[in-house]
N, C-alpha and C. Protein backbone atom coordinates (compact mmCIF):
# COMPACT_ATOMS: atom_id res chain seq x y z
N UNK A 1 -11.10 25.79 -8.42
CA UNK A 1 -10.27 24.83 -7.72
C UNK A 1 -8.81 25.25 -7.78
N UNK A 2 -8.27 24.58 -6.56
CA UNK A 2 -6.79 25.15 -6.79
C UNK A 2 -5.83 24.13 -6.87
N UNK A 3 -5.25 24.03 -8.28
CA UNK A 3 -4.73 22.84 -8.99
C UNK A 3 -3.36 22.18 -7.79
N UNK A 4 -2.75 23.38 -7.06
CA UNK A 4 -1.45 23.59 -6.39
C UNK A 4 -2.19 23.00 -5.14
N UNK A 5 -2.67 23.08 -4.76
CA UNK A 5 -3.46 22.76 -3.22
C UNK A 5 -3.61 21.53 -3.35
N UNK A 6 -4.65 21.02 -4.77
CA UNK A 6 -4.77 19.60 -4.60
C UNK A 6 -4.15 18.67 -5.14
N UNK A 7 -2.86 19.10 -5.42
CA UNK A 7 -1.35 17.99 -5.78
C UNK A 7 -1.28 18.22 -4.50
N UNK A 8 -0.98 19.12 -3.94
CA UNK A 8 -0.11 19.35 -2.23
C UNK A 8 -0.41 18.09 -1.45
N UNK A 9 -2.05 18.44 -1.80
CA UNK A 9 -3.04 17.62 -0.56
C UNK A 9 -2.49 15.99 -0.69
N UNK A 10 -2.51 15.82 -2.19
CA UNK A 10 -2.24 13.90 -2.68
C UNK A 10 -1.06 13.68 -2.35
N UNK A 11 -0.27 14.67 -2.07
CA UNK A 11 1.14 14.47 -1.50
C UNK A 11 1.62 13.98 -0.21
N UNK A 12 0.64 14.87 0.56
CA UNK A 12 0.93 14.62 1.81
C UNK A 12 -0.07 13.33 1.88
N UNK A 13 -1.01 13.11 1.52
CA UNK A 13 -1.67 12.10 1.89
C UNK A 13 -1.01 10.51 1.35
N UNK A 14 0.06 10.96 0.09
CA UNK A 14 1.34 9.61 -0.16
C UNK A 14 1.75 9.63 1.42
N UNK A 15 2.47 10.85 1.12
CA UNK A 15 3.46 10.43 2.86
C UNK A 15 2.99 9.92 3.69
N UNK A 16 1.92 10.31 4.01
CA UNK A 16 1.05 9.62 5.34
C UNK A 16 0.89 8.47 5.23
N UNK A 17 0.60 7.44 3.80
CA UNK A 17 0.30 6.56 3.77
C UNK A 17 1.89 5.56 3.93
N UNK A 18 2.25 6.26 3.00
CA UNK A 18 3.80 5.69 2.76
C UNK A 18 4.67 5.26 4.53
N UNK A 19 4.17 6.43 4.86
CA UNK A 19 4.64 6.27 6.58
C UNK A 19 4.11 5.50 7.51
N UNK A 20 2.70 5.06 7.30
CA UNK A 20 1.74 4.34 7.74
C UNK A 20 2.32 2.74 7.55
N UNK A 21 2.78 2.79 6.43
CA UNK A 21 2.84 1.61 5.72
C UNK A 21 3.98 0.64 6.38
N UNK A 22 5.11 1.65 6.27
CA UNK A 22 6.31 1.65 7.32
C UNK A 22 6.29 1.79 8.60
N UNK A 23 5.63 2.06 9.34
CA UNK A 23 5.44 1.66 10.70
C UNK A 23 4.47 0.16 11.23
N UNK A 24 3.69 0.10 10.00
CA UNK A 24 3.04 -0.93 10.29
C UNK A 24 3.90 -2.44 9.62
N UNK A 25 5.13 -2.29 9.33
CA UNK A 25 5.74 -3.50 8.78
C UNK A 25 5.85 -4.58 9.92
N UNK A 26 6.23 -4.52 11.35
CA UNK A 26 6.11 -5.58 12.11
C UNK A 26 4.62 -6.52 11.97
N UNK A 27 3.47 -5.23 11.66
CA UNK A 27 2.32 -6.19 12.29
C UNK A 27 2.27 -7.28 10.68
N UNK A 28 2.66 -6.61 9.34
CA UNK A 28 2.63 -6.93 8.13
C UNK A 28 3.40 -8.40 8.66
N UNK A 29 4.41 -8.43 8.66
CA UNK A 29 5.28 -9.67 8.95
C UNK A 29 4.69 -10.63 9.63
N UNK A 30 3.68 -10.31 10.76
CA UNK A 30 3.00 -11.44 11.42
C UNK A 30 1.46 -11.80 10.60
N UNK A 31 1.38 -11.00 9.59
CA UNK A 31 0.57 -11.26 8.88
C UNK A 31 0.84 -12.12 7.34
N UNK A 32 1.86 -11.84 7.30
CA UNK A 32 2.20 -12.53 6.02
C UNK A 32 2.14 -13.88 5.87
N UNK A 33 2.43 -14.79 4.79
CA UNK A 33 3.20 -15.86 4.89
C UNK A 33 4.55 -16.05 4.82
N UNK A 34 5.47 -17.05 5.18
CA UNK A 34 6.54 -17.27 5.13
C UNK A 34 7.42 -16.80 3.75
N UNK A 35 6.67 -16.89 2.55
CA UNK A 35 7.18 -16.98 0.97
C UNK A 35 7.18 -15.42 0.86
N UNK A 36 6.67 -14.50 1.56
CA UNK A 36 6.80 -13.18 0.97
C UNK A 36 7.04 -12.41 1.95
N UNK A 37 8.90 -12.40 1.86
CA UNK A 37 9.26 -10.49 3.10
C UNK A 37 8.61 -10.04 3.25
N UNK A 38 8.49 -9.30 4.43
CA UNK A 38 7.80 -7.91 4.55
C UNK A 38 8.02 -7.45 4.06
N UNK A 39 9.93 -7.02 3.72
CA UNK A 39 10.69 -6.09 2.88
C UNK A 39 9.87 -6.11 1.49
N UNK A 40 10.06 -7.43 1.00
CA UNK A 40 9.40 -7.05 -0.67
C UNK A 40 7.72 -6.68 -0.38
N UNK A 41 7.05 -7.10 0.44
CA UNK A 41 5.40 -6.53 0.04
C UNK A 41 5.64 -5.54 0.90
N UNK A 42 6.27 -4.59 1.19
CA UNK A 42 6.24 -3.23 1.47
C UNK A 42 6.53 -2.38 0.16
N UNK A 43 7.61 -3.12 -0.08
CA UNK A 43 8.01 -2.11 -1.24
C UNK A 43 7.20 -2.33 -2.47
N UNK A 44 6.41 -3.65 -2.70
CA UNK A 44 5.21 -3.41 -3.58
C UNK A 44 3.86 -2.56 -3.47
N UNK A 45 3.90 -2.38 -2.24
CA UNK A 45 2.58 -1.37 -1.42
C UNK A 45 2.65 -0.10 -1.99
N UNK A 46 4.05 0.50 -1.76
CA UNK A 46 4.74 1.49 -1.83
C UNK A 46 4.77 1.39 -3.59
N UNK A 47 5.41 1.00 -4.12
CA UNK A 47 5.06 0.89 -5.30
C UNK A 47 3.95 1.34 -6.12
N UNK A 48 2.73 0.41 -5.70
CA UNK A 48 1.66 0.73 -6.43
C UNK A 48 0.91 1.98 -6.14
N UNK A 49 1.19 2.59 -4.69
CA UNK A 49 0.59 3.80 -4.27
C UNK A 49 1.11 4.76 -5.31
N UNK A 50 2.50 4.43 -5.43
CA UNK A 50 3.13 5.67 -5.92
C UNK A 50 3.04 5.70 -7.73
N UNK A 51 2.45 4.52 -8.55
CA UNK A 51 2.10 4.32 -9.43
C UNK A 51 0.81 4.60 -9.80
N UNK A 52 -0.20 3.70 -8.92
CA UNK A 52 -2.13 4.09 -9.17
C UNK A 52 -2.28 5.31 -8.84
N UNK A 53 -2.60 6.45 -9.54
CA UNK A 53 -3.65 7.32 -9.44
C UNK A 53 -4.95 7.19 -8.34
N UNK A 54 -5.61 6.01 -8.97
CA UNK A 54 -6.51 5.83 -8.10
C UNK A 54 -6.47 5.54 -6.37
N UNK A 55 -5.54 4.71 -6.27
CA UNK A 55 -5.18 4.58 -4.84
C UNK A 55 -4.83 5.75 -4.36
N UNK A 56 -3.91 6.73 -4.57
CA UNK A 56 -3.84 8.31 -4.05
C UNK A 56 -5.16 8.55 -4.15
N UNK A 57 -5.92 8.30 -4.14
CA UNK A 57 -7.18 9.14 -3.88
C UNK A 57 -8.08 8.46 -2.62
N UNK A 58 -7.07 7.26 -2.05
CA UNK A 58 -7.61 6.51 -1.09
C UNK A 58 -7.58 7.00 0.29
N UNK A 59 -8.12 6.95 1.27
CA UNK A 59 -8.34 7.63 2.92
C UNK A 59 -6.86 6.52 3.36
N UNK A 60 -5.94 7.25 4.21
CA UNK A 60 -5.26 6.14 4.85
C UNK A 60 -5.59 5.27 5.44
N UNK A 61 -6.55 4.97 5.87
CA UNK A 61 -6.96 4.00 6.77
C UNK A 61 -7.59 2.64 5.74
N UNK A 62 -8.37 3.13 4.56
CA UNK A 62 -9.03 1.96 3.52
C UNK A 62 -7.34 1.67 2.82
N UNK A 63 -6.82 2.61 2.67
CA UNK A 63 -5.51 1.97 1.86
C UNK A 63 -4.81 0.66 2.94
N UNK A 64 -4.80 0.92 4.27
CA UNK A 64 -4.08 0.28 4.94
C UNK A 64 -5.03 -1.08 5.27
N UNK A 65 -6.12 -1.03 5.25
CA UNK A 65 -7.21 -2.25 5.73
C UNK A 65 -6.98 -3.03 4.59
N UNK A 66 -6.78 -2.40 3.34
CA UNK A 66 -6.75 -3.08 2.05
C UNK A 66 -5.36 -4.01 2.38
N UNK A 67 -4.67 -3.32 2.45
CA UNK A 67 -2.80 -3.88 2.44
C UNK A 67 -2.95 -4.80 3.53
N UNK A 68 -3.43 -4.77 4.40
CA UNK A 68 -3.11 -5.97 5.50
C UNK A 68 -4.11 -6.97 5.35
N UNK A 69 -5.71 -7.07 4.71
CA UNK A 69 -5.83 -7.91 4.10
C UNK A 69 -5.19 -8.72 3.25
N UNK A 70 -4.87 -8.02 2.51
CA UNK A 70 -3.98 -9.03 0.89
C UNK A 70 -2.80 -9.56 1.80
N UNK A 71 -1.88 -9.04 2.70
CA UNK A 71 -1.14 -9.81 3.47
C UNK A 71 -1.51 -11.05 4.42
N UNK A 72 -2.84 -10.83 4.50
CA UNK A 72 -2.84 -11.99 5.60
C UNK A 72 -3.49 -13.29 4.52
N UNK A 73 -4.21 -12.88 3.24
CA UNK A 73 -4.19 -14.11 2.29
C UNK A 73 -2.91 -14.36 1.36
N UNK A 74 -1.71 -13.85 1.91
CA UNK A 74 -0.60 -14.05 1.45
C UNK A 74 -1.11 -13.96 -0.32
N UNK A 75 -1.62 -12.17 -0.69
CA UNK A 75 -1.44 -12.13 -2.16
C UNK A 75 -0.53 -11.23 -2.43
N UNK A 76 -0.04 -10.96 -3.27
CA UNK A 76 1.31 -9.73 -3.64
C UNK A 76 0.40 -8.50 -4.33
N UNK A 77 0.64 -7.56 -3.88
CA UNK A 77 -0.84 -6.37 -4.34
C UNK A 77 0.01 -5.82 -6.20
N UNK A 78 -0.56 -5.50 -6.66
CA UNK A 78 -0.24 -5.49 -8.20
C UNK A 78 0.85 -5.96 -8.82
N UNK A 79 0.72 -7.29 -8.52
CA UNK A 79 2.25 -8.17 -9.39
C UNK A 79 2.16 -9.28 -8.61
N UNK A 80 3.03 -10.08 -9.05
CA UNK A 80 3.73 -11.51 -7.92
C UNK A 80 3.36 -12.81 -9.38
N UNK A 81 4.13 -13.78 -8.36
CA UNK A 81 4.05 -14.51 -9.67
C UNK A 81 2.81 -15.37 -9.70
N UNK A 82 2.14 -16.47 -9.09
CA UNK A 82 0.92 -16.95 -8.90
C UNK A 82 0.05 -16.38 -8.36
N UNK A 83 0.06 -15.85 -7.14
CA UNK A 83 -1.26 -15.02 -5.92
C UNK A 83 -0.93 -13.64 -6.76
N UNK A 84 -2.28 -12.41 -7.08
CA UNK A 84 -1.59 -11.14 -7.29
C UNK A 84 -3.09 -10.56 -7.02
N UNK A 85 -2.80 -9.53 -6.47
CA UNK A 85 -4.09 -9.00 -6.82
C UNK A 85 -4.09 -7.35 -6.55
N UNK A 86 -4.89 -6.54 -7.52
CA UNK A 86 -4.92 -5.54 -7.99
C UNK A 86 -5.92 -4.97 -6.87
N UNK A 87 -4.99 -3.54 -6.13
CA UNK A 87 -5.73 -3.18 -5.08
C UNK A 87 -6.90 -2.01 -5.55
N UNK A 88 -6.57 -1.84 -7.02
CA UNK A 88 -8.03 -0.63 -7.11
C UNK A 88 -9.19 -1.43 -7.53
């Protein structure tokens, strides 16, 4: 295996997601509830990608089905103060 290839690969597949994530903030906002920015549950999205291990190992598309679920039951994905819920 080639250790350099498959950091590369989890890299680009952050960005992609990370970018994904950020383009999809309008539809996030009509998904949300009123009590939680887009601004802040983006940057918690972003957050936990860039924290879980496990989520880098996620397809962009299940990472993103995941994130706009938890937005539309208005939960905060790893943290928040009452609703929270842990996306791995």
């Amino acid at each position: 295996m080639n250790i350099k290839g498959d950091i590369t690969k989890k890299q680009e597949n952050n960005n992609q997601i990370r970018d994904l994530v950020r383009r999809m903030e309008p539809q996030i906002k009509k998904a949300l509830p009123n009590v939680i920015t887009p601004e802040r549950f983006t940057r918690m999205v972003v957050t936990a990608l860039s924290t879980n291990p496990t989520l880098q190992e996620c397809t962009p598309m299940s990472f993103i089905g995941a994130m706009m679920q938890a937005a539309q039951l208005g939960l905060e994905p790893n943290g928040g103060a009452d609703k929270k819920l842990d996306l791995t």
